[in-house]
Protein backbone atom coordinates (compact mmCIF):
# COMPACT_ATOMS: atom_id res chain seq x y z
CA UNK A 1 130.02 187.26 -64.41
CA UNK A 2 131.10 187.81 -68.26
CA UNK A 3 132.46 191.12 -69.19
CA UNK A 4 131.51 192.38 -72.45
CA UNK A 5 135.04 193.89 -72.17
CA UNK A 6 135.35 196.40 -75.44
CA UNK A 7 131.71 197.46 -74.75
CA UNK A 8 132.91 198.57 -71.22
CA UNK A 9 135.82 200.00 -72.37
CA UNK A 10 134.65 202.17 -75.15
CA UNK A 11 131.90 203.34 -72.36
CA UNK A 12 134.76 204.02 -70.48
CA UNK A 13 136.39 205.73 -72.69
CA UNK A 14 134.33 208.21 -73.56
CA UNK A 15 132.82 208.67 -70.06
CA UNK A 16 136.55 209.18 -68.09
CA UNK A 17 138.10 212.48 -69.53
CA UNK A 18 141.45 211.91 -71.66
CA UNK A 19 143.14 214.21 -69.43
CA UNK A 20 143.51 211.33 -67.47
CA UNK A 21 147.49 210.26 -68.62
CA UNK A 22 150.02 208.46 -67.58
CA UNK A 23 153.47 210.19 -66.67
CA UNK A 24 154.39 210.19 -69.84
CA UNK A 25 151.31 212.12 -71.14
CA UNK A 26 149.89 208.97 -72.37
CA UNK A 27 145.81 209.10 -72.04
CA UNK A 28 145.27 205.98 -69.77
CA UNK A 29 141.36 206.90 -69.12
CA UNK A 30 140.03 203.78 -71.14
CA UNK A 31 142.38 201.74 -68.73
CA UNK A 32 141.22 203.15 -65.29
CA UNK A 33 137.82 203.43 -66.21
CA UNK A 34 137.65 199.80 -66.73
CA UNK A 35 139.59 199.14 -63.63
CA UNK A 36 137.29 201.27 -62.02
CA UNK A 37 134.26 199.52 -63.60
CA UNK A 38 135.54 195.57 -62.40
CA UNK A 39 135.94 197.37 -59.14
CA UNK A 40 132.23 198.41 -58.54
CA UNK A 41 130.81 195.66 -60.65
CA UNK A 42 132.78 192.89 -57.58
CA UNK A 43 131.46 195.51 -55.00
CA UNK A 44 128.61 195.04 -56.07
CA UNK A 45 127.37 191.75 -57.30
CA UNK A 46 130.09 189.09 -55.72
CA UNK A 47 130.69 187.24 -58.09
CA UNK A 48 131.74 183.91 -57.78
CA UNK A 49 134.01 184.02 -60.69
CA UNK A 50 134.38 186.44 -63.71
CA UNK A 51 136.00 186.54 -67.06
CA UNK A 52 136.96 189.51 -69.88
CA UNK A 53 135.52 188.44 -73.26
CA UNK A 54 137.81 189.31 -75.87
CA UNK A 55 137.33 190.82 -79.22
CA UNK A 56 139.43 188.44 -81.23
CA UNK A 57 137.98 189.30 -84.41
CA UNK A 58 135.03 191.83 -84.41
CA UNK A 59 134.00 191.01 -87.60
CA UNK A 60 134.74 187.11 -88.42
CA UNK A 61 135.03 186.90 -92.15
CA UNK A 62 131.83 184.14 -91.92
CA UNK A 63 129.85 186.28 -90.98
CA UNK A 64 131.16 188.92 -93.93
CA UNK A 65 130.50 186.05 -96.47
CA UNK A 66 126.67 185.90 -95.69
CA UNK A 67 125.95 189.56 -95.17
CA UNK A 68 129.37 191.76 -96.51
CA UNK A 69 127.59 195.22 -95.13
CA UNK A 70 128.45 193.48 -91.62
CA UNK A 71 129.67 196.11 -89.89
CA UNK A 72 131.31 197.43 -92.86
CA UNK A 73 131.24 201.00 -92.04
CA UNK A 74 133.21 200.46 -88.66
CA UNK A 75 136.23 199.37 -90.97
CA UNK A 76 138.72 201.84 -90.43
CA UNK A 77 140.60 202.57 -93.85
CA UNK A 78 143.47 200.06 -94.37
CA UNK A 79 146.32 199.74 -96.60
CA UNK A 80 144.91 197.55 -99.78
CA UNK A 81 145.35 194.11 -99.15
CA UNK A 82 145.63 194.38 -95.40
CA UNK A 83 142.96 193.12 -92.56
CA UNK A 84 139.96 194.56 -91.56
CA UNK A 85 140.87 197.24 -88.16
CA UNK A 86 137.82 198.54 -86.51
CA UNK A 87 137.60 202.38 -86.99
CA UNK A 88 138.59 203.35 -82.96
CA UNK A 89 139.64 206.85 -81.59
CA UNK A 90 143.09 207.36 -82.21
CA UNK A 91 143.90 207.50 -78.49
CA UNK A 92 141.95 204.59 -77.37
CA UNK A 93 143.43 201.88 -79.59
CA UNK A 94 146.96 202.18 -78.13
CA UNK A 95 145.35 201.43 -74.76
CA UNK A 96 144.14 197.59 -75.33
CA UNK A 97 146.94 196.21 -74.83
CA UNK A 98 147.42 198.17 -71.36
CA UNK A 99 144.76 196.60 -70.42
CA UNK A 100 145.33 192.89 -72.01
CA UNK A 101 148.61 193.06 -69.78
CA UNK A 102 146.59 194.71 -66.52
CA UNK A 103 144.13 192.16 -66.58
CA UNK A 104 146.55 189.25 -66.71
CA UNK A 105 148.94 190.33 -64.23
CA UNK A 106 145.64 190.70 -61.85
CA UNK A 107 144.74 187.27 -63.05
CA UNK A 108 141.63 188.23 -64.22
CA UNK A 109 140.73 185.28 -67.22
CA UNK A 110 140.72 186.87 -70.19
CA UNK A 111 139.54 184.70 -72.77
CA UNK A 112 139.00 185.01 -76.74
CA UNK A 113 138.56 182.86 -79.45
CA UNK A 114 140.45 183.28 -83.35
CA UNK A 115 137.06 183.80 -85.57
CA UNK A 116 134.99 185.00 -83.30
CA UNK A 117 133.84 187.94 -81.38
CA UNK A 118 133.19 188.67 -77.70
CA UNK A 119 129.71 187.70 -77.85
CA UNK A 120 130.33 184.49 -78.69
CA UNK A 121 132.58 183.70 -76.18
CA UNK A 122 129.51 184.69 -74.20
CA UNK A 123 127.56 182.81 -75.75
CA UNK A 124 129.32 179.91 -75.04
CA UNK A 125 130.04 180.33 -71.94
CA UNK A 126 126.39 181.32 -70.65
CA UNK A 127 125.71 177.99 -72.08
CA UNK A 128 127.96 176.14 -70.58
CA UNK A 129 127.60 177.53 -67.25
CA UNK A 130 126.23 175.28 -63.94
CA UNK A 131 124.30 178.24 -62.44
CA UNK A 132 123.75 181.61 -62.59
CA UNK A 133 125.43 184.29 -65.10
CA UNK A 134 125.56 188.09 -64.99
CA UNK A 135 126.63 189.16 -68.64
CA UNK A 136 127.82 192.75 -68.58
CA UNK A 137 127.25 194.80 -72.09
CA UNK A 138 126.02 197.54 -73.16
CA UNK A 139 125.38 195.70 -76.51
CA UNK A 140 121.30 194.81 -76.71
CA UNK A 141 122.53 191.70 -79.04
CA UNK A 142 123.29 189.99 -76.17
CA UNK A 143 119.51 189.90 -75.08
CA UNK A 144 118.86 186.77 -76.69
CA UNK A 145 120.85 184.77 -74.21
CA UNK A 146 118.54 185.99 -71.26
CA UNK A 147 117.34 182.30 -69.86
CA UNK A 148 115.07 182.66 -66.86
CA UNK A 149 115.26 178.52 -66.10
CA UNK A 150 119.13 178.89 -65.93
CA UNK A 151 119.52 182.03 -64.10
CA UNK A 152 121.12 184.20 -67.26
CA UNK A 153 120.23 187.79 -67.15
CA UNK A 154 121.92 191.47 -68.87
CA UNK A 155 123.14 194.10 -67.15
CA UNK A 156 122.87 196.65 -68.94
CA UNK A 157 125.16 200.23 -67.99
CA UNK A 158 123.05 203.16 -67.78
CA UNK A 159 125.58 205.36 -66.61
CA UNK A 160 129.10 203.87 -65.99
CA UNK A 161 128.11 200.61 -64.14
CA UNK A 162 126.82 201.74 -60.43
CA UNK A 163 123.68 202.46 -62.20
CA UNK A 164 122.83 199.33 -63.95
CA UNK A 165 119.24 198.32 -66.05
CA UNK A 166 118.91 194.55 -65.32
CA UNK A 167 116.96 192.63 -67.97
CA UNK A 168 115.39 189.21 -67.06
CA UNK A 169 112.66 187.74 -69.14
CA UNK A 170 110.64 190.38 -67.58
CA UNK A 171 112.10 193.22 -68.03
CA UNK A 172 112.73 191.96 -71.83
CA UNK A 173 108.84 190.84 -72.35
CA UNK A 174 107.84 194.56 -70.88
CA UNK A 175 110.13 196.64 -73.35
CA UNK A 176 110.01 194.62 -76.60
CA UNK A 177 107.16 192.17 -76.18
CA UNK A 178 109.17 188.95 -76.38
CA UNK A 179 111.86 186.98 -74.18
CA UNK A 180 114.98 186.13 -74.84
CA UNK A 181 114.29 183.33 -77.24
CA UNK A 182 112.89 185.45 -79.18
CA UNK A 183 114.97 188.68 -79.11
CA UNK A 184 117.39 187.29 -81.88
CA UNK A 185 114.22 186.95 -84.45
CA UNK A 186 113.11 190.19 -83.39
CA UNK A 187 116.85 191.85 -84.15
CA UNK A 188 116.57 190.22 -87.31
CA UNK A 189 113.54 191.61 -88.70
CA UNK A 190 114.13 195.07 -87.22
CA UNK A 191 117.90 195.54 -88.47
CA UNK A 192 120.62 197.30 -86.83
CA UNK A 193 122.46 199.99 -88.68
CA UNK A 194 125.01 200.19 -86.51
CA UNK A 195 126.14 196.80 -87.19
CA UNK A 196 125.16 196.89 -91.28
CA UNK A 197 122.06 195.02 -90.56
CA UNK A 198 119.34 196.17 -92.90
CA UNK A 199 116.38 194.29 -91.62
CA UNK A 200 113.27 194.10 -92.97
CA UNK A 201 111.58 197.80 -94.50
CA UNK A 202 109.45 199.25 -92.58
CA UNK A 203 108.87 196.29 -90.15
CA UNK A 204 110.40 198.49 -86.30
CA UNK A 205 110.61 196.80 -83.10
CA UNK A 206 107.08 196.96 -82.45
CA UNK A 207 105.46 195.46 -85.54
CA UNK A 208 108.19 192.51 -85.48
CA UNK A 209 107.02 192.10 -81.87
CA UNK A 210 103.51 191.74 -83.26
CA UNK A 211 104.32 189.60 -85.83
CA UNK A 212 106.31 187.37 -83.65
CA UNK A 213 103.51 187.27 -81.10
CA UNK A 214 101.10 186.37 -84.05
CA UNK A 215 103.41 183.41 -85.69
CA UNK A 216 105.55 182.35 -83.26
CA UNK A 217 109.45 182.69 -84.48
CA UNK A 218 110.84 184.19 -87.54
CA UNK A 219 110.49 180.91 -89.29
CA UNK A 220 106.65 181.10 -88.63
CA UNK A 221 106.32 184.48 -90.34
CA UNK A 222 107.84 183.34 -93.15
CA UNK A 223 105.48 180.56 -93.62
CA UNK A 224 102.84 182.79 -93.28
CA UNK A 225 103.56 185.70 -95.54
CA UNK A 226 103.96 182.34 -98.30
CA UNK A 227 100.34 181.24 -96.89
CA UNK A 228 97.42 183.60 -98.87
CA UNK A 229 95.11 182.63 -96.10
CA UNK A 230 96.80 184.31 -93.68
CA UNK A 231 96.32 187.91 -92.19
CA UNK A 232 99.47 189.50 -93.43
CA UNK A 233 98.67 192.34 -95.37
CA UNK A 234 99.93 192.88 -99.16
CA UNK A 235 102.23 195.77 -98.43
CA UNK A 236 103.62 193.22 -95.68
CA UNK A 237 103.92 190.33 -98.13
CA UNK A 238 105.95 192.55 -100.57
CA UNK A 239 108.38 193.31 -98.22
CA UNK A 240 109.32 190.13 -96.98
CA UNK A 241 109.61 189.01 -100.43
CA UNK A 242 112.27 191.93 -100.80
CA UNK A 243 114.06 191.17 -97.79
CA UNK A 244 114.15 187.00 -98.61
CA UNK A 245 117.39 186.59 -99.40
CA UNK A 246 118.18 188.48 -96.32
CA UNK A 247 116.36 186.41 -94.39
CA UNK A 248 117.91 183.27 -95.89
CA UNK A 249 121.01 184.24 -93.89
CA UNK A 250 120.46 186.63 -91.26
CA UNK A 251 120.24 183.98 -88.24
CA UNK A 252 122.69 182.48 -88.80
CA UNK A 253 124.81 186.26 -88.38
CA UNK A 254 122.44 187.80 -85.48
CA UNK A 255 122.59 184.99 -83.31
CA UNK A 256 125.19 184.62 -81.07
CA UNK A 257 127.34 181.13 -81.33
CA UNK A 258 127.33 179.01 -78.18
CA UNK A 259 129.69 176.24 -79.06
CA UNK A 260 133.09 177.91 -79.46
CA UNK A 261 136.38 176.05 -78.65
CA UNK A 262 138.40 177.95 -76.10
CA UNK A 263 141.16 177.40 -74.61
CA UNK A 264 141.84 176.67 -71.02
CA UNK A 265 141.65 179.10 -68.26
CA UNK A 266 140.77 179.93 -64.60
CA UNK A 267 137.64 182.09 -64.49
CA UNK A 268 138.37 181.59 -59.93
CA UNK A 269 138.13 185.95 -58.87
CA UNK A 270 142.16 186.24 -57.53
CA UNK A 271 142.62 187.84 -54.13
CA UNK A 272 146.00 188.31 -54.84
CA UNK A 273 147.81 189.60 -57.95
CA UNK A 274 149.04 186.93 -59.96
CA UNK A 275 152.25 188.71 -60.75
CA UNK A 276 152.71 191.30 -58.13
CA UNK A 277 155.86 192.66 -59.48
CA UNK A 278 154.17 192.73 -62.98
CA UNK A 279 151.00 194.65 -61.43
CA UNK A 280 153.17 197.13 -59.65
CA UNK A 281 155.73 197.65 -62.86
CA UNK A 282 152.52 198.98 -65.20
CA UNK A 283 151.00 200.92 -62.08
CA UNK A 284 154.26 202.76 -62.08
CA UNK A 285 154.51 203.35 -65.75
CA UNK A 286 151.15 204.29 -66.79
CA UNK A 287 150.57 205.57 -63.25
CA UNK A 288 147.08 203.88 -62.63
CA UNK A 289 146.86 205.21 -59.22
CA UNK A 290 143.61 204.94 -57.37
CA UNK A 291 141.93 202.82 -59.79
CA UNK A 292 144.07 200.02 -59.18
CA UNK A 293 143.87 200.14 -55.69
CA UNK A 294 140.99 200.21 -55.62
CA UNK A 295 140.35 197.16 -57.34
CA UNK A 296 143.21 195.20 -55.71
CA UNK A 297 141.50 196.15 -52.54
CA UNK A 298 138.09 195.01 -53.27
CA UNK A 299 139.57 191.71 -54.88
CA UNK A 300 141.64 191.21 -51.40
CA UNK A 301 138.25 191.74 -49.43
């Protein structure tokens, strides 16, 4: 299982009420709601082993060079000169690193990579999996890694994570007309504002579905709209010739990377704390309660 963590933590954020706090006043709901969320999502599936995918840089400067809107209107304003911070709620940022140091006094692998977001660590490790993989996002970007023939599927939170929309190449082929091979050319032609993506104009999910049903892959449209003989209409023609220096490089951003160095670590579920003392120093502090018990017990089970 692969944890989309900052996707379930933002959901979790906004779906546990801030008047969750620690002693101190501090608003700790991000953290429980997480804890909460590992809980039920063990419960519930078994997994064999698990890892947090880290955010180590949610918007690697390569991808910046080849399209700058990426994700350019998350960027929280910064002194001049300074590094690119994602624009967060004010009381949600201070609780990451709660729940860096939760997760790895549990011993649950948390694993990142400089350069590189949390899908890619996916990515990579989807691909380098022996069997099975349950990714966990609420991010549809991650579609393009479902792989019926090796047993990698989405689940996708509907509301928290007990109720759960599971996309196979099914489920994927039934809502947007293609499979997973085929979601990442189908993200590129339809654009994502949300991530600065502009896409192609006027071509939606359903008429890049068509197209891609028609030609094959993105690269197959291309040669067609440059083919006269082909059934791409003018107003379609004109468009892609807008969008070609978009297309040029768009790929190469949407698609997720699957061959990312990372660095050692033990994805093995712990039924015991790692660092007991640790685990029961931050339950004290930022009183985590019920939601740590709660996933102590179900670890221990």
């Amino acid at each position: 299982m692969l944890l989309d963590t900052a996707s379930l933590y933002f959901r979790a954020y906004f779906g546990v009420p801030d008047t969750v706090r620690s002693p101190d006043g501090t608003p700790v709901n991000a953290v429980r709601g997480l804890l909460d969320f590992i809980a039920r999502l063990v419960q519930d599936h078994r997994p064999d082993s698990l890892v947090a995918c880290m955010d180590f840089d949610w918007r690697p400067q390569w991808r910046v060079e080849l399209i700058p809107s990426y994700k350019a209107h998350r960027v929280a304003e910064e002194v001049e000169g300074g590094p690119d911070a994602e624009e967060t709620p004010d009381t949600l940022s201070p609780q990451v690193p709660v729940i860096e140091q939760v997760l790895d006094a549990i011993g649950i692998a948390r694993v990142g990579a400089e350069g590189y977001e949390a899908d890619d660590v996916i990515g990579t490790l989807a691909a380098r999996a022996g069997g099975p993989v349950n990714i966990v996002t609420g991010d549809r970007d991650l579609f393009q890694l479902v792989d019926d023939a090796r047993g990698v599927r989405v689940l996708y939170p509907v509301k928290g994570v007990g109720s759960l929309d599971v996309y196979d190449g099914a489920a994927l082929r039934e809502k947007y007309g293609v499979d997973g091979s085929g979601y990442a050319d189908l993200a590129t032609l339809r654009g994502d504002p949300s991530d600065g993506l502009p896409g192609v104009r006027g071509v939606g999910e359903k008429t890049a579905a068509k197209l891609l049903a028609e030609y094959g892959d993105l690269a197959g449209i291309v040669r067609a709209v440059l083919d006269p003989t082909t059934k791409i209409t003018p107003a379609q023609r004109k468009k892609f010739e807008e969008a070609a220096d978009y297309l040029k490089v768009a790929p190469t951003v949407v698609r997720v990377a699957d061959d990312v160095a990372l660095p050692p670590f033990d994805a093995t579920l712990p039924r015991a704390p790692r660092d007991p003392e640790g685990v029961e120093r931050l339950a004290e502090h930022w009183g985590l309660g019920g939601s740590l018990r709660r996933l102590l017990s179900t670890l221990a089970g």
